[in-house]
N, C-alpha and C. Protein backbone atom coordinates (compact mmCIF):
# COMPACT_ATOMS: atom_id res chain seq x y z
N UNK A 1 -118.73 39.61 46.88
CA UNK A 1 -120.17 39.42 46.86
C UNK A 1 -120.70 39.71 45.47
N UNK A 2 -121.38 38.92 44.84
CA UNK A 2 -122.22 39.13 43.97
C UNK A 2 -123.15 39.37 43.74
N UNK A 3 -123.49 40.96 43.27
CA UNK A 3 -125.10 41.63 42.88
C UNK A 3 -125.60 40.91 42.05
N UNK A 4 -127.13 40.69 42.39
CA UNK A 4 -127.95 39.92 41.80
C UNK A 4 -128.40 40.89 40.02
N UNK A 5 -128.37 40.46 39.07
CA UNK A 5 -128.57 41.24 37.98
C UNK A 5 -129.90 41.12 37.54
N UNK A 6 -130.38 41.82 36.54
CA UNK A 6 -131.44 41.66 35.95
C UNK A 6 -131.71 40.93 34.78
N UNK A 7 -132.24 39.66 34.96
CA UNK A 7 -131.92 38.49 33.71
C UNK A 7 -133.19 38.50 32.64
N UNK A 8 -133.37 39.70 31.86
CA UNK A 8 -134.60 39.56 31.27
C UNK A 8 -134.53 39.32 29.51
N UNK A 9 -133.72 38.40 29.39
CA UNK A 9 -133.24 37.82 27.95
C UNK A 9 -133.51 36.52 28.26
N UNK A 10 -134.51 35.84 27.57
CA UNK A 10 -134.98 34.65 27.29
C UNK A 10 -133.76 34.20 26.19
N UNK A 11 -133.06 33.28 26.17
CA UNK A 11 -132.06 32.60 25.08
C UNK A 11 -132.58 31.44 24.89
N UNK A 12 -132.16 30.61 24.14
CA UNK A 12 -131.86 29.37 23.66
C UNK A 12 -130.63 28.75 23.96
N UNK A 13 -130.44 27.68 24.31
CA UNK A 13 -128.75 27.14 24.01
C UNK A 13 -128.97 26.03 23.18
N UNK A 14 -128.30 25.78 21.87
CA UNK A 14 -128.40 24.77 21.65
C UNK A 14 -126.57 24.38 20.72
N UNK A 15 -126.91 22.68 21.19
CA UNK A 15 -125.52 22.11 20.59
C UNK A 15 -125.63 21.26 19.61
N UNK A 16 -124.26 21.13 19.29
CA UNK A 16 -124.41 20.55 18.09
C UNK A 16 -124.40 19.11 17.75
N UNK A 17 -125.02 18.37 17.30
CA UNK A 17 -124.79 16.71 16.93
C UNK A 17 -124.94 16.70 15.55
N UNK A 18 -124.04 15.43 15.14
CA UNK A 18 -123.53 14.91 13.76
C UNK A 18 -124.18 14.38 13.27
N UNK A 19 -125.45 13.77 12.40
CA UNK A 19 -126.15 12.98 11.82
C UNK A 19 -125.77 12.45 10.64
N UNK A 20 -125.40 11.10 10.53
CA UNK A 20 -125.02 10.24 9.30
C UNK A 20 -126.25 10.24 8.58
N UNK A 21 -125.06 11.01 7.32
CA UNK A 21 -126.22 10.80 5.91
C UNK A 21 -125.89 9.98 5.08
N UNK A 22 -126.21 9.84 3.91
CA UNK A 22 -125.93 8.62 2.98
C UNK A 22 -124.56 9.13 2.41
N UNK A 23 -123.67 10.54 2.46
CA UNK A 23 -122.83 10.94 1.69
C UNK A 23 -121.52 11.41 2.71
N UNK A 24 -122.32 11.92 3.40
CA UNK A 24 -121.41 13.11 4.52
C UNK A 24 -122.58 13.21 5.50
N UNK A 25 -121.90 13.37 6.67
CA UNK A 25 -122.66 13.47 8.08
C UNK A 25 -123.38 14.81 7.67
N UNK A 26 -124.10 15.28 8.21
CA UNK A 26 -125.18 16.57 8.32
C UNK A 26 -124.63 16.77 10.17
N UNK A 27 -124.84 18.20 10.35
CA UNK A 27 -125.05 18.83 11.28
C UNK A 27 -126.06 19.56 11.70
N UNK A 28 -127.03 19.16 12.53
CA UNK A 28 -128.24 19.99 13.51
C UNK A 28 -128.02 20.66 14.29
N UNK A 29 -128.33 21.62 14.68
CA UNK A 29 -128.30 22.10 16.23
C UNK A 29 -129.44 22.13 16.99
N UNK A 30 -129.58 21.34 17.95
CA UNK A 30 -130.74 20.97 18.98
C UNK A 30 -130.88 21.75 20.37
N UNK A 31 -131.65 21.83 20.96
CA UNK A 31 -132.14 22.52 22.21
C UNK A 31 -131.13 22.11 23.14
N UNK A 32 -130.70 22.42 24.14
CA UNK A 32 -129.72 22.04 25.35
C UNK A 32 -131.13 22.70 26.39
N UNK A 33 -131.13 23.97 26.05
CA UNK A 33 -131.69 24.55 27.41
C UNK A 33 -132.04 26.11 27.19
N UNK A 34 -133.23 26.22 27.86
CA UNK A 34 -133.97 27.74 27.88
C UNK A 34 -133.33 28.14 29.05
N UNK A 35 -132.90 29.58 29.05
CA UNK A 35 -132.76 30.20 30.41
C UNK A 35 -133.13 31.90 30.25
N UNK A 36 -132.84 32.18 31.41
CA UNK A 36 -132.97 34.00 31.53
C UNK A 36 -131.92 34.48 31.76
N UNK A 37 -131.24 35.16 30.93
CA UNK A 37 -129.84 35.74 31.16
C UNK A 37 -129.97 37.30 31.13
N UNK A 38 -128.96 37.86 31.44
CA UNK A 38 -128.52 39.26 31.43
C UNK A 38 -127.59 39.15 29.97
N UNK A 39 -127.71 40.21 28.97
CA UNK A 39 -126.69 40.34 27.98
C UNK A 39 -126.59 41.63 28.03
N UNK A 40 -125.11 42.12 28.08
CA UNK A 40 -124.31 43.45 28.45
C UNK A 40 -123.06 43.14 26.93
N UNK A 41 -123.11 44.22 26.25
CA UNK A 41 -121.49 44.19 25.32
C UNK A 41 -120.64 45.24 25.90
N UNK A 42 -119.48 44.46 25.79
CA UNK A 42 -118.02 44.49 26.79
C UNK A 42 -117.30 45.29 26.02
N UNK A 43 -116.68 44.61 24.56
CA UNK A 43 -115.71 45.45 23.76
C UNK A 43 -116.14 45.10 22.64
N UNK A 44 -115.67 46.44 21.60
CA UNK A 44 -115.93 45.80 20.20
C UNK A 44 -114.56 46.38 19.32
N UNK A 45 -114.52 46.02 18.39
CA UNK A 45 -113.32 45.82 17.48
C UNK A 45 -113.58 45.55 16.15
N UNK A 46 -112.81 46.13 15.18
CA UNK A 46 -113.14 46.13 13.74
C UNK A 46 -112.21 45.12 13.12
N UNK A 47 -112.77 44.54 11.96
CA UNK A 47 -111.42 42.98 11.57
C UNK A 47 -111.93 43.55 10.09
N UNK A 48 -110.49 43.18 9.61
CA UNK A 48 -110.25 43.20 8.22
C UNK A 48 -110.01 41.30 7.60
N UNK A 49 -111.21 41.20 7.07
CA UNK A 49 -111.09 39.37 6.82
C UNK A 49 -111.69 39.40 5.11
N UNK A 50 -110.91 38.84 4.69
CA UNK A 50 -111.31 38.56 2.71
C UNK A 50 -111.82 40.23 2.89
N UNK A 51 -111.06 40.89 2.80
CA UNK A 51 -111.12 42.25 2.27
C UNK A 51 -112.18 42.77 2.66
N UNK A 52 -112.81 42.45 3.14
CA UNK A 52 -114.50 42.93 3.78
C UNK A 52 -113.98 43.72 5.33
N UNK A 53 -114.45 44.83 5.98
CA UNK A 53 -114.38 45.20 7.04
C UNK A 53 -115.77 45.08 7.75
N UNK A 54 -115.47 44.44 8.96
CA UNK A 54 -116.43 44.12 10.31
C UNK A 54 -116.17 44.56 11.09
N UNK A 55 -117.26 44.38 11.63
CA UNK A 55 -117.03 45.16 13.34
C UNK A 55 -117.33 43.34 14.38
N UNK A 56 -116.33 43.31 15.73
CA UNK A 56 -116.75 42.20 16.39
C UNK A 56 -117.02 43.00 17.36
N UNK A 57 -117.97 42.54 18.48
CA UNK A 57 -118.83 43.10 19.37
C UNK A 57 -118.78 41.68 20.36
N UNK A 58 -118.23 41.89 21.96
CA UNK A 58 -117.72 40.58 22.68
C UNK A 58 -119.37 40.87 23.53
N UNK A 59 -120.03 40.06 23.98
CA UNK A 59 -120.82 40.65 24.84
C UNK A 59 -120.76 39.55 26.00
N UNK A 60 -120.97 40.14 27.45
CA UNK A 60 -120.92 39.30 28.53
C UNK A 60 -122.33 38.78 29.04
N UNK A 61 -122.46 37.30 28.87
CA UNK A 61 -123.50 36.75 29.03
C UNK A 61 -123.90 36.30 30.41
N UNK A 62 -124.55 36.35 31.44
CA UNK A 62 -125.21 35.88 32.70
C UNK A 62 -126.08 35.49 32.82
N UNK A 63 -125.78 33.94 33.46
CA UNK A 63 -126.82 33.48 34.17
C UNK A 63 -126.49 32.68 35.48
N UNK A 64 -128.13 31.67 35.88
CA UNK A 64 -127.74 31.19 36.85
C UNK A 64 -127.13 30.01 36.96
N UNK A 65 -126.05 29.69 37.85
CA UNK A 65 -124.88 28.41 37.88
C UNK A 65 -125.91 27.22 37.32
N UNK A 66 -126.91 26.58 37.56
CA UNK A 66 -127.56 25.85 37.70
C UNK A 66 -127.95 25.41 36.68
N UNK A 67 -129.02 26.60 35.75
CA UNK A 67 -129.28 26.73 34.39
C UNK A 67 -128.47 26.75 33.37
N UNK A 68 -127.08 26.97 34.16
CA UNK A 68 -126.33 26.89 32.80
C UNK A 68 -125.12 25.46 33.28
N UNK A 69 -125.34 25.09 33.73
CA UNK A 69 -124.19 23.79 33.68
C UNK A 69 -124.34 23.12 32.73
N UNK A 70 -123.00 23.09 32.44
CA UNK A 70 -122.71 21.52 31.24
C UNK A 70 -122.63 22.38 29.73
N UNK A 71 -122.67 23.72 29.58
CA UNK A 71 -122.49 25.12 29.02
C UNK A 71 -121.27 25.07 28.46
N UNK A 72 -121.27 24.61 27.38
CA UNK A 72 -119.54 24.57 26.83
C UNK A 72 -119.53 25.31 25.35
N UNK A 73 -117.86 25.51 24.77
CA UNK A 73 -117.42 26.24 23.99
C UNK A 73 -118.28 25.83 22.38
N UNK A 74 -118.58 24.96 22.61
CA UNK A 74 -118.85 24.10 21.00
C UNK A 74 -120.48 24.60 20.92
N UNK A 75 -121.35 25.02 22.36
CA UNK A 75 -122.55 25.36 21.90
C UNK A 75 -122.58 26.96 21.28
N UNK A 76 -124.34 27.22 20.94
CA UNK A 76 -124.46 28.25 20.60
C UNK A 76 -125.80 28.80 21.64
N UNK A 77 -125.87 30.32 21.31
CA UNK A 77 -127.40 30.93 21.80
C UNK A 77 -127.57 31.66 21.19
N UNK A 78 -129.37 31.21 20.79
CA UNK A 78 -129.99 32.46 19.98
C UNK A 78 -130.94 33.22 21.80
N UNK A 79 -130.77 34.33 20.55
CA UNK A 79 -132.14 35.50 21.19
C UNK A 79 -132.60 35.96 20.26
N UNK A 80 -134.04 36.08 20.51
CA UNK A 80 -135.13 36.91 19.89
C UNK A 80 -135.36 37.84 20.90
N UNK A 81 -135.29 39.37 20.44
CA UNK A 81 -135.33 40.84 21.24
C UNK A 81 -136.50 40.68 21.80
N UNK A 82 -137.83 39.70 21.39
CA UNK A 82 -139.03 40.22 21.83
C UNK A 82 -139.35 39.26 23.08
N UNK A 83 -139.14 39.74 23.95
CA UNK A 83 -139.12 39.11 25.55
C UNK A 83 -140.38 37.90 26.11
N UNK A 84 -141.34 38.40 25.15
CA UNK A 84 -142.77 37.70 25.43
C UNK A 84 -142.89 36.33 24.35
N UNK A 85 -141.70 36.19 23.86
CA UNK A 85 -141.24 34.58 22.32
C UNK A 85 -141.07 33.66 23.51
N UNK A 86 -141.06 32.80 23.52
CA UNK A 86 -140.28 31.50 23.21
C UNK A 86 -140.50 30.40 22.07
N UNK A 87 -139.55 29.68 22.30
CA UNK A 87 -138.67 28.71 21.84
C UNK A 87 -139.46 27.60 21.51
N UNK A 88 -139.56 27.38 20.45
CA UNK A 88 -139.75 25.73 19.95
C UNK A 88 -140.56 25.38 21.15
N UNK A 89 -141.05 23.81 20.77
CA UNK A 89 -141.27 22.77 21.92
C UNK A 89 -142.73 22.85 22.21
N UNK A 90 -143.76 24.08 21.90
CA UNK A 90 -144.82 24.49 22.34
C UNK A 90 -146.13 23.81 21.31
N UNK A 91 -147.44 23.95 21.75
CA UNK A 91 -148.12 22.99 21.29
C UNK A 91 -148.44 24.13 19.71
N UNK A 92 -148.54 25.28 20.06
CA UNK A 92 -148.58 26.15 18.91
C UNK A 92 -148.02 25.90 17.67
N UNK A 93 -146.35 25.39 18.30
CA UNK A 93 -145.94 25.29 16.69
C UNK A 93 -145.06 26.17 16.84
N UNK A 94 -145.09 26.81 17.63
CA UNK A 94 -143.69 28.06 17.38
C UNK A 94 -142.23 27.69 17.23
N UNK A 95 -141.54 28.73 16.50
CA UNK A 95 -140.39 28.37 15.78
C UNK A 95 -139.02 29.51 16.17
N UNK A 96 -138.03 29.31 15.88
CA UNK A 96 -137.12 30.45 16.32
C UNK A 96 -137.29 31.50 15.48
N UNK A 97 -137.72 32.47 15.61
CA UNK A 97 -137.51 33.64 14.81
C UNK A 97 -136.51 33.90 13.94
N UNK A 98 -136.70 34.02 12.42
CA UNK A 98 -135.53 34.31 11.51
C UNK A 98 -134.24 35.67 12.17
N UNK A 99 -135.26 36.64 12.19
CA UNK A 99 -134.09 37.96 12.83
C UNK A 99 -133.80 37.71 14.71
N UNK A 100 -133.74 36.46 14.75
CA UNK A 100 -133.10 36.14 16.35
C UNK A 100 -131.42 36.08 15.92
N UNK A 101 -130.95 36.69 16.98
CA UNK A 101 -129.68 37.48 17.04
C UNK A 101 -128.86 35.86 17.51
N UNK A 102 -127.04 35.48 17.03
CA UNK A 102 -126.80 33.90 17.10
C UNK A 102 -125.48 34.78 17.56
N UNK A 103 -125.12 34.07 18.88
CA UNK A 103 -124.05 34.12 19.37
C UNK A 103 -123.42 32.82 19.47
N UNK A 104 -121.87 33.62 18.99
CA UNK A 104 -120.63 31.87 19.33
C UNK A 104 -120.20 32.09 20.87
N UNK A 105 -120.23 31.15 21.51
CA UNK A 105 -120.20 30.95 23.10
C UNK A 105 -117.93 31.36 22.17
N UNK A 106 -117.28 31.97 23.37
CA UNK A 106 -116.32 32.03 23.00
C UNK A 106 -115.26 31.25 24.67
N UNK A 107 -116.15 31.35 25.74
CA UNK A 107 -115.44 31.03 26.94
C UNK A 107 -116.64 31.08 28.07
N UNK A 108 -116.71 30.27 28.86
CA UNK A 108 -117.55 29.50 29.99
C UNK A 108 -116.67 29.78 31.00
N UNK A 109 -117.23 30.94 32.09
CA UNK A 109 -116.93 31.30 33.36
C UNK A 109 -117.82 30.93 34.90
N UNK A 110 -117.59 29.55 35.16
CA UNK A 110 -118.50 30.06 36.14
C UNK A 110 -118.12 29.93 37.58
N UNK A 111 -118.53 30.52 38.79
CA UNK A 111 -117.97 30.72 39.46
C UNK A 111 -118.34 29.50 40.71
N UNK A 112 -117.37 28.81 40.83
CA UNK A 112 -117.48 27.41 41.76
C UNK A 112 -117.59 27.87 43.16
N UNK A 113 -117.12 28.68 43.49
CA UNK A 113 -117.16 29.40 45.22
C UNK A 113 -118.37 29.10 45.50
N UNK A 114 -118.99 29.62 45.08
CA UNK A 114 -120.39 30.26 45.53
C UNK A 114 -121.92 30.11 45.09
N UNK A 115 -121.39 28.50 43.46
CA UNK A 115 -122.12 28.76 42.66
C UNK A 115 -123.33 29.58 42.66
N UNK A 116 -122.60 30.94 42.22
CA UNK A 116 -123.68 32.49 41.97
C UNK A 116 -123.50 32.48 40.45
N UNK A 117 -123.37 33.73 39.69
CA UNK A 117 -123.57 33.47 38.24
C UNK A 117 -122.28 32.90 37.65
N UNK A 118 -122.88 32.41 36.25
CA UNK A 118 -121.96 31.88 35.47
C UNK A 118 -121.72 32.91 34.24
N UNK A 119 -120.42 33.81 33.63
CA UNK A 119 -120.26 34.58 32.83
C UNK A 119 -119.93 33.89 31.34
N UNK A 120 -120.08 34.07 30.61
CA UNK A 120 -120.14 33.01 29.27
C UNK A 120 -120.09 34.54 28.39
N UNK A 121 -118.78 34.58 27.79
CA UNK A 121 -118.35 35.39 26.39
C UNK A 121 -118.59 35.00 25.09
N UNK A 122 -119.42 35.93 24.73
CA UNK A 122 -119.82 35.66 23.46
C UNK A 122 -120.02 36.66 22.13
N UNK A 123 -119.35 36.31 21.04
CA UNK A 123 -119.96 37.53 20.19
C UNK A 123 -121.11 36.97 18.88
N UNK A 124 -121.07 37.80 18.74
CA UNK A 124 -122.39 37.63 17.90
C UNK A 124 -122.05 37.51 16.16
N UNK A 125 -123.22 36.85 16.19
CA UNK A 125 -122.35 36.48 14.32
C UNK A 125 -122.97 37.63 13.43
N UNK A 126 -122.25 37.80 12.31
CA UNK A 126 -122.64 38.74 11.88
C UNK A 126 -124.17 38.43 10.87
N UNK A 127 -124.88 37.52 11.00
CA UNK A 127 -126.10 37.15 10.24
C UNK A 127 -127.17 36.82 11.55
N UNK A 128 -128.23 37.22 11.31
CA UNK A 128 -129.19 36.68 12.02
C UNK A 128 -129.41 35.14 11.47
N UNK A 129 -130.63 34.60 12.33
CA UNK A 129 -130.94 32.82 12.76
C UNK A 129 -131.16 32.67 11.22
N UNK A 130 -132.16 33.31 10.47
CA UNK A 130 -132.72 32.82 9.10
C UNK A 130 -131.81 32.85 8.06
N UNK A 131 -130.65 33.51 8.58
CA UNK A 131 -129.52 33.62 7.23
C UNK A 131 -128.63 32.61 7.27
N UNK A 132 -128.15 32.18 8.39
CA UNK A 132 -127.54 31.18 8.22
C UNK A 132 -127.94 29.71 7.47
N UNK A 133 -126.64 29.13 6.72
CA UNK A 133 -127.31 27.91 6.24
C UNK A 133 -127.48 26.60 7.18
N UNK A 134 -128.17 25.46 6.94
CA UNK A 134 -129.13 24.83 8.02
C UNK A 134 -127.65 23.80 8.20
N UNK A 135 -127.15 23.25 7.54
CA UNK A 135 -126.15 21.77 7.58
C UNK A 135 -124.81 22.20 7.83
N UNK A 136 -124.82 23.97 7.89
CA UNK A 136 -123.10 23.81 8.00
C UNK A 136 -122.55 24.37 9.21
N UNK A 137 -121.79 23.90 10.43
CA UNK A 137 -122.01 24.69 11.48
C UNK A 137 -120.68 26.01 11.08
N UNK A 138 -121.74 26.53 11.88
CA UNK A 138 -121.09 27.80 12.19
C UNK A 138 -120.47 28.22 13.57
């Protein structure tokens, strides 16, 4: 049986498409889908990469089967901490927040029995939304 959780993380999902430029394709990342998830971190671990030491941090993502179908490895999700944001699309004008936190989807769990939640592993990059550069995916 599955306890119902508390999904009070507004995310983003968005994927990626290729846009032909006059030189080399460009890469966007576009909206897929708003949802309400639960985010919990699972394990973390320190990596030694180009001589720099990090810390990786896995965190377990939840939501509902429904909202998240079609949820695959190649997308991403931002969050912005402040619960009362959303996302693009609005007549305001609003935009993703630079210090919104960017997770790499690492594995798509969801559970077909019962469709109840779907678990989606993810860690988090080490730059917030505004640091990253716009054309190169990450």
């Amino acid at each position: 049986m599955i306890t119902a959780r508390k999904r009070n993380n507004l995310v983003l999902i968005q994927h990626k498409v290729l846009v032909p430029g006059p030189l080399n394709d460009r890469v966007e990342w576009r909206q897929y889908a708003q949802v309400w998830v639960s985010i919990d971190p699972q394990r973390g671990r320190e990596v030694f990469d180009a001589n720099e030491l990090s810390t990786v941090v896995t965190h377990a993502i939840r939501g509902d089967f429904m909202e998240l179908f079609g949820v695959d490895e190649t997308m991403r999700i931002i969050h912005a901490s402040d619960m009362n944001y959303a996302y693009g699309g609005s007549p305001a004008g609003w935009a993703i927040r630079s210090d919104a936190r960017v997770f790499d989807i690492l594995a798509v769990m969801p559970s077909f029995e019962d469709r109840g939640d779907v678990m989606i592993s993810a860690s988090e990059k080490g730059m917030r939304y505004g640091q990253l550069p716009e054309d190169v995916p990450q």
